[in-house]
N, C-alpha and C. Protein backbone atom coordinates (compact mmCIF):
# COMPACT_ATOMS: atom_id res chain seq x y z
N UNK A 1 -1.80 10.47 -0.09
CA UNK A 1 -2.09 11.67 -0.83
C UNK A 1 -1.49 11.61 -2.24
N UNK A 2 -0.32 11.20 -2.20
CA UNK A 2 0.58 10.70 -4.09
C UNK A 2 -0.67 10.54 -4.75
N UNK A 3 -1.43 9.17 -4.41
CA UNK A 3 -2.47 8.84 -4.88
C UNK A 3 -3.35 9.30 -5.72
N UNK A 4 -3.70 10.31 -4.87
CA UNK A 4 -4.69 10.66 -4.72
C UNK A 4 -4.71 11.94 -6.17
N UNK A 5 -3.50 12.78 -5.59
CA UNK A 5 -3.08 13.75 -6.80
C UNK A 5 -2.90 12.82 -8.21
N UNK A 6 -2.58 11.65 -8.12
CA UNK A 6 -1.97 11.13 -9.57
C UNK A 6 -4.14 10.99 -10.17
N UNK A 7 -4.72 10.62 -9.34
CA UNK A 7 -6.01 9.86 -9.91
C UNK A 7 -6.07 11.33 -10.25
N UNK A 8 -6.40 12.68 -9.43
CA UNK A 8 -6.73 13.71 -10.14
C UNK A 8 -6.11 14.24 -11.55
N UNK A 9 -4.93 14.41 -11.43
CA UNK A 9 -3.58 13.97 -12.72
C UNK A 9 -4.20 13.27 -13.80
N UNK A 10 -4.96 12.11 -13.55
CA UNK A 10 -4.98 11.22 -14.77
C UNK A 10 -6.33 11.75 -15.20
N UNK A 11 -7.28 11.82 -14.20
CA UNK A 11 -8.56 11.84 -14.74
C UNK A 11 -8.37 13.29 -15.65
N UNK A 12 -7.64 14.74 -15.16
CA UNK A 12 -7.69 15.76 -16.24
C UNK A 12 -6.97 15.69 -17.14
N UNK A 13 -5.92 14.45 -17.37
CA UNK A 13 -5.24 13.87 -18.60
C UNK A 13 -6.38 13.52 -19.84
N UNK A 14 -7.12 12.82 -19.24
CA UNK A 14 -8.08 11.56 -19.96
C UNK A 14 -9.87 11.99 -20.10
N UNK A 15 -10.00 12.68 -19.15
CA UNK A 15 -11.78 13.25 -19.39
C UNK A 15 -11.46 14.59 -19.87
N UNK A 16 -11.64 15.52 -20.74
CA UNK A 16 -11.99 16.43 -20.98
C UNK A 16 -12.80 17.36 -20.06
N UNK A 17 -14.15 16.55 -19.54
CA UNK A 17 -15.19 17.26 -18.31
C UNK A 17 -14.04 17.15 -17.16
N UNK A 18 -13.41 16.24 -16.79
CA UNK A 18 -12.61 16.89 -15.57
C UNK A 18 -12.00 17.35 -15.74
N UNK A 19 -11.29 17.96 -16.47
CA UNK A 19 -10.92 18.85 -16.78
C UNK A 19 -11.01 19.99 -16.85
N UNK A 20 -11.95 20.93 -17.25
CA UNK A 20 -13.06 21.73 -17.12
C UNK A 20 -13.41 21.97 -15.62
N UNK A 21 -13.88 20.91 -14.76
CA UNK A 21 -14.44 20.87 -13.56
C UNK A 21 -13.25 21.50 -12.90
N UNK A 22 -11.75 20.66 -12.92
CA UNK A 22 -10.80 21.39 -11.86
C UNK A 22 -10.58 22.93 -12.74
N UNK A 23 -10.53 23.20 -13.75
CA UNK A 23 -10.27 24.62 -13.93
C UNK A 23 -11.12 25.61 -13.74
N UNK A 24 -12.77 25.19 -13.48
CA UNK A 24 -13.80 25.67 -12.49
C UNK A 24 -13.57 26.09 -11.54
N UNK A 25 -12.95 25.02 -10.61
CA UNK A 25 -12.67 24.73 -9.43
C UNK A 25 -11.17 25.75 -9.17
N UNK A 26 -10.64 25.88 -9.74
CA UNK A 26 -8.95 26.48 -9.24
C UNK A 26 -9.17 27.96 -9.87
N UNK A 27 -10.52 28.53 -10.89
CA UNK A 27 -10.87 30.06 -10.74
C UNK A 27 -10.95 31.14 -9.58
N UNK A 28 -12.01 29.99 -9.14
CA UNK A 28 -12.31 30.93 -7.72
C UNK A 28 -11.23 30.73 -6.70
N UNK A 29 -10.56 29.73 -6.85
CA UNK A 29 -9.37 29.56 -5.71
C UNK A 29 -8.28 30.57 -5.55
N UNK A 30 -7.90 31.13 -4.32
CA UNK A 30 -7.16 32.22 -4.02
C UNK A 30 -5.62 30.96 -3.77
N UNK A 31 -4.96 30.73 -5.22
CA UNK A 31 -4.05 29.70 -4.90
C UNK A 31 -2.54 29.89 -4.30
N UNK A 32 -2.37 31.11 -4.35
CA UNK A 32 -1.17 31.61 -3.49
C UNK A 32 -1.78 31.66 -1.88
N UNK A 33 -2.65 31.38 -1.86
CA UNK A 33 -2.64 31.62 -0.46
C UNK A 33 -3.10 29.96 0.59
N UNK A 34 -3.51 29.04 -0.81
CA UNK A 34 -3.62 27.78 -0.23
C UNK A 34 -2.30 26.79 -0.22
N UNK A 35 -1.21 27.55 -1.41
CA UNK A 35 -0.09 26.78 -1.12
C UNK A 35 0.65 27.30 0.33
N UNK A 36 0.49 28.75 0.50
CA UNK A 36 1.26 29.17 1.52
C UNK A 36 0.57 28.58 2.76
N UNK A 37 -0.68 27.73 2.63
CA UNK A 37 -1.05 27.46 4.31
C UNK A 37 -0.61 25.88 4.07
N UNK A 38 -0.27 25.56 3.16
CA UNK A 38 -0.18 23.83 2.80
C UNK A 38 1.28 23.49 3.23
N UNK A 39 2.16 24.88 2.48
CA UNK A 39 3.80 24.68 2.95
C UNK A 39 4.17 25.00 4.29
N UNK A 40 3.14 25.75 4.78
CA UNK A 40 3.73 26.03 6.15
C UNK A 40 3.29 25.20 6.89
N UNK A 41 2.43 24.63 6.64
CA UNK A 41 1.51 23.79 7.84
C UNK A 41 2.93 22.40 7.63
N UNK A 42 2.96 22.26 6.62
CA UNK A 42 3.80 20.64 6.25
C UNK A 42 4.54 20.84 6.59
N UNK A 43 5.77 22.47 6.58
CA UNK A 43 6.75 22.49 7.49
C UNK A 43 6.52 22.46 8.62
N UNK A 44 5.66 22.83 9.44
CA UNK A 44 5.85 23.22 10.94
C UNK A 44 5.62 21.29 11.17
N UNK A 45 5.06 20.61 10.33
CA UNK A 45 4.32 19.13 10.93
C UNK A 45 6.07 18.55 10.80
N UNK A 46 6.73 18.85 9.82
CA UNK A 46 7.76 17.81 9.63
C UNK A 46 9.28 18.63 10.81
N UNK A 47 9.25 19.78 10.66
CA UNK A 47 10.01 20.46 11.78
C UNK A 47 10.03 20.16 13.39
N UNK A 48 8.64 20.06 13.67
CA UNK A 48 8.38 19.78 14.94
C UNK A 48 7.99 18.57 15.69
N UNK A 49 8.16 17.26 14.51
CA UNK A 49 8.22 15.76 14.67
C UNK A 49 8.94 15.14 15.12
N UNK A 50 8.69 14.15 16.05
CA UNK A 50 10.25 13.52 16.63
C UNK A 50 9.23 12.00 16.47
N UNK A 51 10.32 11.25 17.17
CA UNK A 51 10.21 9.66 17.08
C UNK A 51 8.89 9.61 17.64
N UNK A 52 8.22 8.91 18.20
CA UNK A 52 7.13 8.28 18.00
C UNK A 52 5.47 9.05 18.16
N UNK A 53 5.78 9.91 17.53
CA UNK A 53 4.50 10.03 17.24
C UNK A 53 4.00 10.32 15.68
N UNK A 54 2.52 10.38 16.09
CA UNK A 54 1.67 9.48 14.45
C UNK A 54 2.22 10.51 12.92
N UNK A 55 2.56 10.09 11.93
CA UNK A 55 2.66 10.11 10.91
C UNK A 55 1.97 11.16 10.51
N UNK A 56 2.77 12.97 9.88
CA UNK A 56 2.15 13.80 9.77
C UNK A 56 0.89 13.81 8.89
N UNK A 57 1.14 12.54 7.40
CA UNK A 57 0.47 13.19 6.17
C UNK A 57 -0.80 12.69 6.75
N UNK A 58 -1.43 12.13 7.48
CA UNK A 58 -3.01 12.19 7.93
C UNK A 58 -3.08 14.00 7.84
N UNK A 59 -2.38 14.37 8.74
CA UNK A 59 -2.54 16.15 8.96
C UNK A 59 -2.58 16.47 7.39
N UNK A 60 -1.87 16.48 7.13
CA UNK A 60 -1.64 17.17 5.55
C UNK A 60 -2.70 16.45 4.63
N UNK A 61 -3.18 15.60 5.09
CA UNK A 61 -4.35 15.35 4.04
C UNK A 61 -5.48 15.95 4.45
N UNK A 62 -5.97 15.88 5.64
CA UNK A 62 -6.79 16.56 6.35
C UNK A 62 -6.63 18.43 5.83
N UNK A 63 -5.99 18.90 6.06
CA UNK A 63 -5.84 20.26 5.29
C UNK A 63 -5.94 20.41 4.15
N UNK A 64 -5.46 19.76 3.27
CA UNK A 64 -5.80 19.91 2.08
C UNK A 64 -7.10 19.21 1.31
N UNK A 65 -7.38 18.77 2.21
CA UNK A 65 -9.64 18.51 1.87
C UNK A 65 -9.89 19.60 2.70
N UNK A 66 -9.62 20.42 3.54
CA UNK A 66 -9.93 21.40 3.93
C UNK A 66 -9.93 23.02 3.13
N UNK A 67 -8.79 22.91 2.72
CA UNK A 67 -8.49 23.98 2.09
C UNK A 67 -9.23 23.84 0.78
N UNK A 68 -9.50 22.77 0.02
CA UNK A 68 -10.00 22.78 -1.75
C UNK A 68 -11.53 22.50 -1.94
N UNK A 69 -11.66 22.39 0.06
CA UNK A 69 -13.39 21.88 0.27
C UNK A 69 -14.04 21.88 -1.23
N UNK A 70 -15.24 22.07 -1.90
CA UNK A 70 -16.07 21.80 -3.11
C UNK A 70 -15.04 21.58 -3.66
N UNK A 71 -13.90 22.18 -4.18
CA UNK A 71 -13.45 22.35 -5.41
C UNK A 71 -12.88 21.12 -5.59
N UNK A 72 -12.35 20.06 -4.40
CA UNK A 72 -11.80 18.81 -4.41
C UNK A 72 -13.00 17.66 -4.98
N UNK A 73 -13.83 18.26 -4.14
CA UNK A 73 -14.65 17.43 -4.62
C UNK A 73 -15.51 17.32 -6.11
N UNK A 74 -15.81 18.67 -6.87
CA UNK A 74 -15.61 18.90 -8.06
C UNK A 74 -15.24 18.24 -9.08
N UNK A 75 -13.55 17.89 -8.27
CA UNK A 75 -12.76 17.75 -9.22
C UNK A 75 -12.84 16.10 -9.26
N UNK A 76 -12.85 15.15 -8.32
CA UNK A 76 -12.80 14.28 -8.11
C UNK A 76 -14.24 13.17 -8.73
N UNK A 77 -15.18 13.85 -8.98
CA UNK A 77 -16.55 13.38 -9.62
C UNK A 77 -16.05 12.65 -10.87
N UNK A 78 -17.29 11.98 -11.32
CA UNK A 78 -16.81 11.17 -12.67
C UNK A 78 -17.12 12.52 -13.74
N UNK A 79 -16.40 12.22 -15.14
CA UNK A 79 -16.77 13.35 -16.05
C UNK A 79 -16.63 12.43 -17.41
């Protein structure tokens, strides 16, 4: 996920249109309420983890293409 945020990071550094696209995209977004399901979800994944089982951030990536559905993808297009 680092990744993933830095390519979004760079591309609204460097394209102007993506730029535009994620601030499209984060209008309609109700964003107090997607961090509050992102922090809680990541706490309850890292709180309630013990030794061997699978590696939360699959979960946490999975939610958060969930939660930004179009708008991730929006943002992520060439510009």
């Amino acid at each position: 996920m680092p990744g993933t945020l830095a390519a979004v990071g760079g591309l609204a550094l460097t394209r102007p249109a993506a730029a535009q696209r994620i601030r499209t995209a984060l209008r309609d977004t109700d964003t107090g309420a997607v961090a509050l399901a992102l922090v809680g979800t990541v706490h309850h994944l890292l709180m309630t983890g013990w030794a061997g089982v699978p590696d939360p951030r699959g979960q946490a990536e999975r939610l958060v293409t969930m939660l930004v559905g179009p708008a991730g993808a929006a943002a992520g297009g060439p510009g």
